[in-house]
C-alpha atoms as a PDB file:
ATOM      1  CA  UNK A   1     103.976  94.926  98.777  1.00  0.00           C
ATOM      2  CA  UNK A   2     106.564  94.172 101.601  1.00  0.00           C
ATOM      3  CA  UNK A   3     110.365  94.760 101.535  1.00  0.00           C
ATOM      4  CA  UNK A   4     110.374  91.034 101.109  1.00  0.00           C
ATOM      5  CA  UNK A   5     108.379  90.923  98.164  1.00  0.00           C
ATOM      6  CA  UNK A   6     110.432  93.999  96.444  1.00  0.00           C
ATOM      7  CA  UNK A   7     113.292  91.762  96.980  1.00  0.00           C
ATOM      8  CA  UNK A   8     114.781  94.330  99.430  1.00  0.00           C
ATOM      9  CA  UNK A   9     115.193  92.021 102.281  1.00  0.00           C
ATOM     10  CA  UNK A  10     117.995  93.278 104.163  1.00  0.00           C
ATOM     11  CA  UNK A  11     118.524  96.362 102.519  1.00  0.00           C
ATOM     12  CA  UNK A  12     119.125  99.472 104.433  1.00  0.00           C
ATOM     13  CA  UNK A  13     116.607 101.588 105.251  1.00  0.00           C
ATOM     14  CA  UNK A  14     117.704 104.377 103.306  1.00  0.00           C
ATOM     15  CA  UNK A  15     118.178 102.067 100.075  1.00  0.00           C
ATOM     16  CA  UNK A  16     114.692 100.948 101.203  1.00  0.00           C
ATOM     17  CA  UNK A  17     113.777 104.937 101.357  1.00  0.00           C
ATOM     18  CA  UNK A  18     115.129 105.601  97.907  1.00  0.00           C
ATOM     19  CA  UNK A  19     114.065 102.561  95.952  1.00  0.00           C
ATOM     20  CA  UNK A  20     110.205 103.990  97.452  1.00  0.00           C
ATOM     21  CA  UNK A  21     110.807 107.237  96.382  1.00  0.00           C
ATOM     22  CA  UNK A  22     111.971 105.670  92.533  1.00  0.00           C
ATOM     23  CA  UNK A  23     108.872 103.677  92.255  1.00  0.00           C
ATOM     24  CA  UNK A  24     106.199 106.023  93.627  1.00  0.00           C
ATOM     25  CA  UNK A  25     105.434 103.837  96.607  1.00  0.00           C
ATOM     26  CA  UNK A  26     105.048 104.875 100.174  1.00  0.00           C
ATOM     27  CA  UNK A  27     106.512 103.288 103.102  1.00  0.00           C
ATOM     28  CA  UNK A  28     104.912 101.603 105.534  1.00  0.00           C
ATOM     29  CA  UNK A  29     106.569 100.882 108.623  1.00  0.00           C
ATOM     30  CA  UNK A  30     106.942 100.767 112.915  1.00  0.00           C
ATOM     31  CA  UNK A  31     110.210 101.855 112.184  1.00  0.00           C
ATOM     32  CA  UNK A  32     108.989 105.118 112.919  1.00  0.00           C
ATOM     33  CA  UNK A  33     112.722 106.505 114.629  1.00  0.00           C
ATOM     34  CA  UNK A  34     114.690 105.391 111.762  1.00  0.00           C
ATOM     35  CA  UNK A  35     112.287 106.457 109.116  1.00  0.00           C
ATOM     36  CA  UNK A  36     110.198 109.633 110.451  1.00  0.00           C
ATOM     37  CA  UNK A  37     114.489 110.858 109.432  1.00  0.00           C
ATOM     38  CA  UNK A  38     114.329 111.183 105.918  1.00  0.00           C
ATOM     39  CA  UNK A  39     111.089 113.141 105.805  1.00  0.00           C
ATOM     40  CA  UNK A  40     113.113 116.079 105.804  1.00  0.00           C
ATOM     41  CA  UNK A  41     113.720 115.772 101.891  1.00  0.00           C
ATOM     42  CA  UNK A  42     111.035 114.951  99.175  1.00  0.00           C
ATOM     43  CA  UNK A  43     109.563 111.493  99.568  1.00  0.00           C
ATOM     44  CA  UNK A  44     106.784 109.790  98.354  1.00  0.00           C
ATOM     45  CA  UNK A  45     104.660 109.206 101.753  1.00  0.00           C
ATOM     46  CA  UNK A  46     104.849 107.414 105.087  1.00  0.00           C
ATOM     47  CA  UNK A  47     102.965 105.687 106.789  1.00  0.00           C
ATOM     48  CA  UNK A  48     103.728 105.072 110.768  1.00  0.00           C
ATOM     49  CA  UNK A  49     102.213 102.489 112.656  1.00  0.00           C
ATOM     50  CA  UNK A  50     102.654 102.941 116.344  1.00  0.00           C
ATOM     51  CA  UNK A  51     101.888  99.970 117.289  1.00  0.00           C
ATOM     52  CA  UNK A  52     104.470  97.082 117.114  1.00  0.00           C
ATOM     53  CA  UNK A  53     103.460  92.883 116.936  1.00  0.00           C
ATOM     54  CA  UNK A  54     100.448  93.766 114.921  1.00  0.00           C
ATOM     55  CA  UNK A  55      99.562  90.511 112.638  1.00  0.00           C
ATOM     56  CA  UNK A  56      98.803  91.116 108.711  1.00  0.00           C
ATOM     57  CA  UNK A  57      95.071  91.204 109.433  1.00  0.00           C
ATOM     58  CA  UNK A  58      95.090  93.885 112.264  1.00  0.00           C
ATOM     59  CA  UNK A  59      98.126  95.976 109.805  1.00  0.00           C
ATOM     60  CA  UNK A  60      94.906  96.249 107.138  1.00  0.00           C
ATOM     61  CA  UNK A  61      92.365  96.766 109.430  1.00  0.00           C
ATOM     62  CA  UNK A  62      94.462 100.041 110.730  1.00  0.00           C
ATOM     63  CA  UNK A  63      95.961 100.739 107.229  1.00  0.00           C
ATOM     64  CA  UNK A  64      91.969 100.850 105.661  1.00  0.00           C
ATOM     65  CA  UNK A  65      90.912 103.876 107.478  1.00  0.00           C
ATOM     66  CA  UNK A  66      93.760 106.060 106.545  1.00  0.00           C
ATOM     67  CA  UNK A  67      93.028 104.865 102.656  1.00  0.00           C
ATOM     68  CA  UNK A  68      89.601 105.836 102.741  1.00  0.00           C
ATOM     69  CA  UNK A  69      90.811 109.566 104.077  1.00  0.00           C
ATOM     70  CA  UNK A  70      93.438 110.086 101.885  1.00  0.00           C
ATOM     71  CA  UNK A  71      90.530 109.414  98.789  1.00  0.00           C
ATOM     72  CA  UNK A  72      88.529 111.678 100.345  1.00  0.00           C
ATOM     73  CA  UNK A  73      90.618 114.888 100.635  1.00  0.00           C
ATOM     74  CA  UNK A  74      91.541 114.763  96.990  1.00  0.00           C
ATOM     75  CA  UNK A  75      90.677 117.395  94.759  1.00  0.00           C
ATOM     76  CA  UNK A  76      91.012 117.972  91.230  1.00  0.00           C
ATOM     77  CA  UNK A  77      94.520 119.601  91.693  1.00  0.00           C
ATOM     78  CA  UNK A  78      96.077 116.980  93.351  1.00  0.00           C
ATOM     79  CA  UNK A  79      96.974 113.108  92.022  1.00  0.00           C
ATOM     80  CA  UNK A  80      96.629 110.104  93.754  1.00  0.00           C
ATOM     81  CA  UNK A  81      99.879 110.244  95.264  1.00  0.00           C
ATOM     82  CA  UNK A  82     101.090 110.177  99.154  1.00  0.00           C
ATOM     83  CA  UNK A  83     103.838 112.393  97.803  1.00  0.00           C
ATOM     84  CA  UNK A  84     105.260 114.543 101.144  1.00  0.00           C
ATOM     85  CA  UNK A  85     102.594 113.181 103.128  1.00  0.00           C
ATOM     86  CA  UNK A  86     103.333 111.390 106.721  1.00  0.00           C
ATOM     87  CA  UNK A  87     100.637 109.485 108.189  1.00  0.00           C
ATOM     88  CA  UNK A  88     101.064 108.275 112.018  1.00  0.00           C
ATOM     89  CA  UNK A  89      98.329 105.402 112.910  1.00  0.00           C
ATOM     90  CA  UNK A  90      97.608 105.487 116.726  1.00  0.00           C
ATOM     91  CA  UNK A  91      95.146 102.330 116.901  1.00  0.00           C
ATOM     92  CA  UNK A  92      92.568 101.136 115.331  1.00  0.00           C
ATOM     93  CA  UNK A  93      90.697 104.310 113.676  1.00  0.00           C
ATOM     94  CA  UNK A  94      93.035 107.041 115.342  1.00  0.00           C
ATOM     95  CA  UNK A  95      95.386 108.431 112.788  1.00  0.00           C
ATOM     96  CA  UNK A  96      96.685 111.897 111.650  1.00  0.00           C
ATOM     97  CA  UNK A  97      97.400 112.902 108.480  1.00  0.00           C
ATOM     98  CA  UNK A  98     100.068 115.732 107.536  1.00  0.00           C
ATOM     99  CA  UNK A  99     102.251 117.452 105.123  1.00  0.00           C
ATOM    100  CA  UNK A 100     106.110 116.793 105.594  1.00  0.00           C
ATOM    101  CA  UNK A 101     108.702 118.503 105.086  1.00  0.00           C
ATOM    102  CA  UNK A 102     105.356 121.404 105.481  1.00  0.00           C
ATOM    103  CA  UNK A 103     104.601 123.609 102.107  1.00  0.00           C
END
C-alpha cells in the first residue's frame, strides 16, 4: 500500500516511519539516506531499492524475489514479520537481507 493510499501523502518521513512501525508494515522506499536513519531503533522492516525511476511493474518484479526469501528462512520460532530486518535490492534478483539494529 503506498504513502498515498495510507493517506500519508506529505507526511514526514519519520511520521511515515512511526505510523509503519504502529501498523506492522514495512517500508518500502529509494529513500534509502533518509530512511536507512531510523534503523537504529526497533522498526518493523525496510526495504531499499537502489534503483530510482523504476515503474510499478519493474518495483514488483524486484520486490518478488526478496518475498519469496524472506518465506523461506522462516522457522517455527519466528512470525511472519520483517520486524528489525533491512533489505537493500541491487537489481533485478540481487538483494541482501540483514538484521538491523544486529541481535
Amino acid at each position: 500500500m503506498s504513502i498515498v493510499h495510507c493517506g500519508l501523502g506529505g507526511k514526514s518521513d519519520a511520521f511515515i516511519w512511526e505510523y509503519a512501525l504502529q501498523n506492522d508494515f514495512a517500508v518500502v522506499t529509494t529513500n534509502v539516506r533518509d530512511f536507512i536513519e531510523f534503523t537504529d531503533q526497533i522498526h518493523s522492516g525496510l526495504i531499499l531499492l537502489r534503483q530510482s525511476g523504476l515503474s510499478r511493474e519493474e518495483q514488483r518484479a524486484r520486490l518478488e524475489p526478496v518475498v519469496l526469501d524472506l518465506l523461506a528462512r522462516e522457522d517455527s520460532s519466528e512470525s511472519e514479520s520483517m520486524m528489525n530486518y533491512v533489505v537493500e535490492v541491487w537489481e533485478l534478483g540481487k538483494f541482501q537481507v540483514r538484521r538491523f539494529p544486529a541481535e
